[in-house]
C-alpha atoms as a PDB file:
ATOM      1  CA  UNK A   1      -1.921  -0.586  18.837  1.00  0.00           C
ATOM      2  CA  UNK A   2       0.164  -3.009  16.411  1.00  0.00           C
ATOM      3  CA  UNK A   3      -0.236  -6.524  17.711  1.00  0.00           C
ATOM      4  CA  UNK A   4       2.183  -8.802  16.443  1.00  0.00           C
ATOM      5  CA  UNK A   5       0.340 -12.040  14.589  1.00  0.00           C
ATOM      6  CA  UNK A   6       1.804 -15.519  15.609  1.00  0.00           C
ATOM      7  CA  UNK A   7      -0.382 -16.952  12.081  1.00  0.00           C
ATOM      8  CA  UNK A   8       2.366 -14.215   9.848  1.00  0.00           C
ATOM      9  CA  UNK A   9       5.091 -15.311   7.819  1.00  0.00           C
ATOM     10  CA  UNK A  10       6.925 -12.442   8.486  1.00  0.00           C
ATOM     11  CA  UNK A  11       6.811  -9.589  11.838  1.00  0.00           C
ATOM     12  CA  UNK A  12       7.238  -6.727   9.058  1.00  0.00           C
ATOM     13  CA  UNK A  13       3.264  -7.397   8.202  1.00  0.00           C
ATOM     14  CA  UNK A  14       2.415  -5.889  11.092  1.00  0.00           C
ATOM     15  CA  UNK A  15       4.319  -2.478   9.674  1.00  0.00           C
ATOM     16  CA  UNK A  16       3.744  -2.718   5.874  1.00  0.00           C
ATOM     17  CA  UNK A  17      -0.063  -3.224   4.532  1.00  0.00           C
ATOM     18  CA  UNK A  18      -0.153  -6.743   3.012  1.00  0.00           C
ATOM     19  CA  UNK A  19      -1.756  -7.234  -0.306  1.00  0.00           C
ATOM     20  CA  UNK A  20      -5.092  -7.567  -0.811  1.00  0.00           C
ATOM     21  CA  UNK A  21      -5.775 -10.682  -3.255  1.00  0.00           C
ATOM     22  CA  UNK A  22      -9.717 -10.935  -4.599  1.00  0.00           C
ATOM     23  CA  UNK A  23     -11.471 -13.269  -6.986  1.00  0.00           C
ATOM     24  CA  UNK A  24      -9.509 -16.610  -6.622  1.00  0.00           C
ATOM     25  CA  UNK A  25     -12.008 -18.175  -5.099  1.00  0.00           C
ATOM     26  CA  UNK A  26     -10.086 -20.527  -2.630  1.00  0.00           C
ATOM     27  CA  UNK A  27      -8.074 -22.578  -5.065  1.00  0.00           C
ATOM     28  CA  UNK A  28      -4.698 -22.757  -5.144  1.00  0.00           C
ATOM     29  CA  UNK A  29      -4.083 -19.051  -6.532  1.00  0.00           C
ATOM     30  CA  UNK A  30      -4.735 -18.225  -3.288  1.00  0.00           C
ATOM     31  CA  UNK A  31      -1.394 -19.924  -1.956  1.00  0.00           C
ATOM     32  CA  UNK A  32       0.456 -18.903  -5.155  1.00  0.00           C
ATOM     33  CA  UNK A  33      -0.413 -14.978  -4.611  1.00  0.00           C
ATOM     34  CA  UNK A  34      -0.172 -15.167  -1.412  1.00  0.00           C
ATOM     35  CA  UNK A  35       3.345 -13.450  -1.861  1.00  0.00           C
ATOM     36  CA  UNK A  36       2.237 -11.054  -4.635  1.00  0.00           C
ATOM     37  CA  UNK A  37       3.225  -7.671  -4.563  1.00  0.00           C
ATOM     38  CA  UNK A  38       6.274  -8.792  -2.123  1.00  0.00           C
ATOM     39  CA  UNK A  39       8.325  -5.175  -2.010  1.00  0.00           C
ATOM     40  CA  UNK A  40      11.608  -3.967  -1.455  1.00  0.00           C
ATOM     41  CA  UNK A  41      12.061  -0.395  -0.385  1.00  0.00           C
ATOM     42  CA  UNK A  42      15.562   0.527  -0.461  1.00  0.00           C
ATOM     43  CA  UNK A  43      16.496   4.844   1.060  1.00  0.00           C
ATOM     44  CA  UNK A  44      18.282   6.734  -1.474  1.00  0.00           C
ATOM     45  CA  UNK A  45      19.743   9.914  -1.092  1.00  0.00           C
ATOM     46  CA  UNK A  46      17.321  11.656  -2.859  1.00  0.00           C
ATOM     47  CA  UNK A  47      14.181   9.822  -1.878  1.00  0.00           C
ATOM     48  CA  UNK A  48      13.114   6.065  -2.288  1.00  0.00           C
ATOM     49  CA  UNK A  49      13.376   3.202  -4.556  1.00  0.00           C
ATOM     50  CA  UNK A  50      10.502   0.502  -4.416  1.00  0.00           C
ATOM     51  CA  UNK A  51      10.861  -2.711  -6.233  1.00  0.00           C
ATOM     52  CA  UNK A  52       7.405  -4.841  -6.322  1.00  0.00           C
ATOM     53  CA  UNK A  53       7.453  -8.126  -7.440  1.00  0.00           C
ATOM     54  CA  UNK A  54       4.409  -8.411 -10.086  1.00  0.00           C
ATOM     55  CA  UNK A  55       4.917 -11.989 -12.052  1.00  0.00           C
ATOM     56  CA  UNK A  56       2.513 -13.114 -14.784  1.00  0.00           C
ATOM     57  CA  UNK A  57       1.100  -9.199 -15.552  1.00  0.00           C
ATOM     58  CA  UNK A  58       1.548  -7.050 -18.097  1.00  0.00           C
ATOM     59  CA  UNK A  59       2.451  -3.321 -18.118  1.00  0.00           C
ATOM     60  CA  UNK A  60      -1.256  -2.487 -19.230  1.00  0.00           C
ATOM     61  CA  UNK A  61      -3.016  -4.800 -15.673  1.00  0.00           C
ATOM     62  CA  UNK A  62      -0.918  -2.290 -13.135  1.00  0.00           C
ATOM     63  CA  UNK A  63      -2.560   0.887 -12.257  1.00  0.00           C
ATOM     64  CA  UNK A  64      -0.943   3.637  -9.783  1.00  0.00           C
ATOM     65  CA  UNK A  65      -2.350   6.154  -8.005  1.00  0.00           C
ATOM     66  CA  UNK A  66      -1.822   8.771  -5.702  1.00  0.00           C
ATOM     67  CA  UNK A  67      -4.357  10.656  -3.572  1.00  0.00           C
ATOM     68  CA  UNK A  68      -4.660  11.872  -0.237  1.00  0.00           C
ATOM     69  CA  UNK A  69      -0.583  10.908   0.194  1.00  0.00           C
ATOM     70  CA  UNK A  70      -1.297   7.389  -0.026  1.00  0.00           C
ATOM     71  CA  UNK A  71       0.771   5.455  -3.284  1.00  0.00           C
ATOM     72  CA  UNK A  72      -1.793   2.611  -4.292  1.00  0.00           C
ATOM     73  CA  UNK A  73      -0.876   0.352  -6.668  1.00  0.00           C
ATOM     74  CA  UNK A  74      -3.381  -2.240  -8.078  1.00  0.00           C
ATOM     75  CA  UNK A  75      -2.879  -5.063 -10.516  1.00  0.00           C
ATOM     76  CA  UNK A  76      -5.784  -7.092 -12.222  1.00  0.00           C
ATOM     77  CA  UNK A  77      -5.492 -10.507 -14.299  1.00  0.00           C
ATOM     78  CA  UNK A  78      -7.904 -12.424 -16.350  1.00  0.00           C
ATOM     79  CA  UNK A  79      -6.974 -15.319 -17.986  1.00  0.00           C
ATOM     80  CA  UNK A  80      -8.836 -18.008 -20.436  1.00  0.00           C
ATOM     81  CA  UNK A  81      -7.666 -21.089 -21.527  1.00  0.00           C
ATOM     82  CA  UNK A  82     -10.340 -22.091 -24.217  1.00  0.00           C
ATOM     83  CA  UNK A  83      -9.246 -25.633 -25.701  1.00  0.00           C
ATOM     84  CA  UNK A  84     -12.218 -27.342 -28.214  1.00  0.00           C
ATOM     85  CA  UNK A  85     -11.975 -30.362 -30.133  1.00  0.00           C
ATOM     86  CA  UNK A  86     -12.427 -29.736 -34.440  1.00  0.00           C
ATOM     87  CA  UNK A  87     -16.797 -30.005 -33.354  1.00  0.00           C
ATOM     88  CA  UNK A  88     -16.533 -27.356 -31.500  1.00  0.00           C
ATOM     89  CA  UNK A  89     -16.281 -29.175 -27.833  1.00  0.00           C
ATOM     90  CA  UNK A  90     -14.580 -28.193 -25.296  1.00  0.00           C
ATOM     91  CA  UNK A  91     -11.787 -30.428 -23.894  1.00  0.00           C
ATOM     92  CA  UNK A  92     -10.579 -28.006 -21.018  1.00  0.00           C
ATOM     93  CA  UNK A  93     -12.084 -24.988 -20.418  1.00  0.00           C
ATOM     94  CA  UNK A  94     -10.631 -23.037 -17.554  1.00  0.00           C
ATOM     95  CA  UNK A  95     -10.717 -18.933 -16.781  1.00  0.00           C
ATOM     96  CA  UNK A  96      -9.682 -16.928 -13.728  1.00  0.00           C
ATOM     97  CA  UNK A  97      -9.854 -13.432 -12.990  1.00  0.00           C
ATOM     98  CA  UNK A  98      -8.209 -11.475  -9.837  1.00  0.00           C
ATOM     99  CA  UNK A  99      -6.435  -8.639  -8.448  1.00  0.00           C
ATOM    100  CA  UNK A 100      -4.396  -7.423  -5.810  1.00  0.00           C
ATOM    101  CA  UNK A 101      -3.954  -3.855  -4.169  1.00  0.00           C
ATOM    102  CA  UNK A 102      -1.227  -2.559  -2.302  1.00  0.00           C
ATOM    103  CA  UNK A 103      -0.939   0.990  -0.960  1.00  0.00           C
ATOM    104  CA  UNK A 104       2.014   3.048   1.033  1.00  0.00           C
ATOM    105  CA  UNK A 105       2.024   6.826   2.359  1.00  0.00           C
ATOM    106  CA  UNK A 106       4.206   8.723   0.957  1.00  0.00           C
ATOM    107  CA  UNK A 107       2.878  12.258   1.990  1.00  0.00           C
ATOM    108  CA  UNK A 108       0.772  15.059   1.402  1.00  0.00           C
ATOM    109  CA  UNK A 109       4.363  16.693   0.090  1.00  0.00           C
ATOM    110  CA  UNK A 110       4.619  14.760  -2.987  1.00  0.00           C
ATOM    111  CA  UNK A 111       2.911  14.773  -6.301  1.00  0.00           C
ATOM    112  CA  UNK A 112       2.178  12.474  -9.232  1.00  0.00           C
ATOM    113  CA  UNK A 113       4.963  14.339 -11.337  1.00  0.00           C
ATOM    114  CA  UNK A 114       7.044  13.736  -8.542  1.00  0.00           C
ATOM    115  CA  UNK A 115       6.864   9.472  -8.519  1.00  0.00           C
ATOM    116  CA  UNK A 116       8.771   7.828 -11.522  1.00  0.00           C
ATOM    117  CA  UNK A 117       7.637   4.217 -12.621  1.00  0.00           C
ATOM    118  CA  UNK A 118       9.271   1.471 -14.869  1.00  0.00           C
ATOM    119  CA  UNK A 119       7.751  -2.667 -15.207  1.00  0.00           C
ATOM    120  CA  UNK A 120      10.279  -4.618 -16.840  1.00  0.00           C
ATOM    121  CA  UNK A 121      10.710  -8.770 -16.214  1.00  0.00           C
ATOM    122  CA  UNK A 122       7.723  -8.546 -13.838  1.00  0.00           C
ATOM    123  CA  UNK A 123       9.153  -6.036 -11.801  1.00  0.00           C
ATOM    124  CA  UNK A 124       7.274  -2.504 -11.089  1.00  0.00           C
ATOM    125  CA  UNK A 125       9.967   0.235 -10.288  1.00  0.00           C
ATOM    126  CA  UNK A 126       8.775   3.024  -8.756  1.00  0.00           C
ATOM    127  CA  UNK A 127      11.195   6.068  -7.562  1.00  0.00           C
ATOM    128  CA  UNK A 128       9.524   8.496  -4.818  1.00  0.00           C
ATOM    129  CA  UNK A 129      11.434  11.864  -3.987  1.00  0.00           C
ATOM    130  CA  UNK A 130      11.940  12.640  -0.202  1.00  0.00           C
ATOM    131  CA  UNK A 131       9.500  15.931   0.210  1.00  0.00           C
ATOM    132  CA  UNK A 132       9.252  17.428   3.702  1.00  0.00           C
ATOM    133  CA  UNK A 133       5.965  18.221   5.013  1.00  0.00           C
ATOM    134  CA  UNK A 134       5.146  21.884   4.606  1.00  0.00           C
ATOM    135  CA  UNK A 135       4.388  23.129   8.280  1.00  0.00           C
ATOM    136  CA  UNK A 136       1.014  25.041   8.121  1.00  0.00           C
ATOM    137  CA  UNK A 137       1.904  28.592   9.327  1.00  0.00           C
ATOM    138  CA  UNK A 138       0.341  29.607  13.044  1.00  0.00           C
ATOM    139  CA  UNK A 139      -1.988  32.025  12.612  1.00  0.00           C
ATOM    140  CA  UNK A 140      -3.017  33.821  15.364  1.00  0.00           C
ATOM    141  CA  UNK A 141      -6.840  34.375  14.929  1.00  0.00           C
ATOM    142  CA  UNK A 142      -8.206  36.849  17.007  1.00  0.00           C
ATOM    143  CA  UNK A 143     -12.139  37.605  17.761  1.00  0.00           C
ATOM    144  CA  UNK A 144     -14.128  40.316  17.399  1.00  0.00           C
ATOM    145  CA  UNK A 145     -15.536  41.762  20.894  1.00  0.00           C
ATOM    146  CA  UNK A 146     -18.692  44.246  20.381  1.00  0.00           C
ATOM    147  CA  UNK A 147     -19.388  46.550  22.194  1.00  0.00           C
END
């Protein structure tokens, strides 16, 4: 049963899956991808258009997959900012790695030939066809009676 959370930002958590951000530790990249992944799903005619916002990665961090009828996306950062002094020192010397994960169903109907993806300006495009489920015919199974 979908209980609505008075600690959300926003009642539409409760529907959509929020993103799942790992290895910030509890620093303030916690607050900053807190909105990662924020989507926009918009009903075409022909099927549906999701926009994800995905600031600060490149084309090569975002993976997507489909299996099982579930769409998961999942994006990965690591960053190093190596400053040293002309002895070899380090003046600064900070690093952070994380990722985030977000998945949708899109049914058992559609394939990965089917889904069309673009990134440009931080923005992951993804275009998934309407596919109706394929009933499963009723058999009728009889048994066997010996005898």
């Amino acid at each position: 049963m979908l209980m609505p959370s008075i600690l959300s930002n926003d009642f539409m958590d409760d529907f959509f899956s929020v993103p799942r951000v790992t290895g910030f530790g509890g620093s303030r990249f916690d607050r900053d991808f807190s909105r990662m992944m924020t989507t926009d799903v918009k009903e075409t005619d022909n099927g549906y258009q999701l926009d994800m916002n995905l600031p600060g990665f490149a084309k090569e961090d975002i993976k997507a997959e489909l299996k099982d009828g579930y769409l998961t996306i999942n994006a990965e950062s690591n960053s190093s900012n190596d400053e040293q002094d002309d002895d070899g020192n380090f003046i600064r010397r900070e690093r952070y790695t994380g990722s985030c994960s977000r998945s949708f169903y899109v049914g058992d109907g559609v394939t990965q030939d089917d889904i069309h993806a673009a990134f440009k300006d931080g923005v992951l495009t993804l275009t998934v066809p309407k596919k109706e489920a394929i009933p499963e015919k009723e058999e009728t199974k009889y048994i066997a009676i010996e005898g």
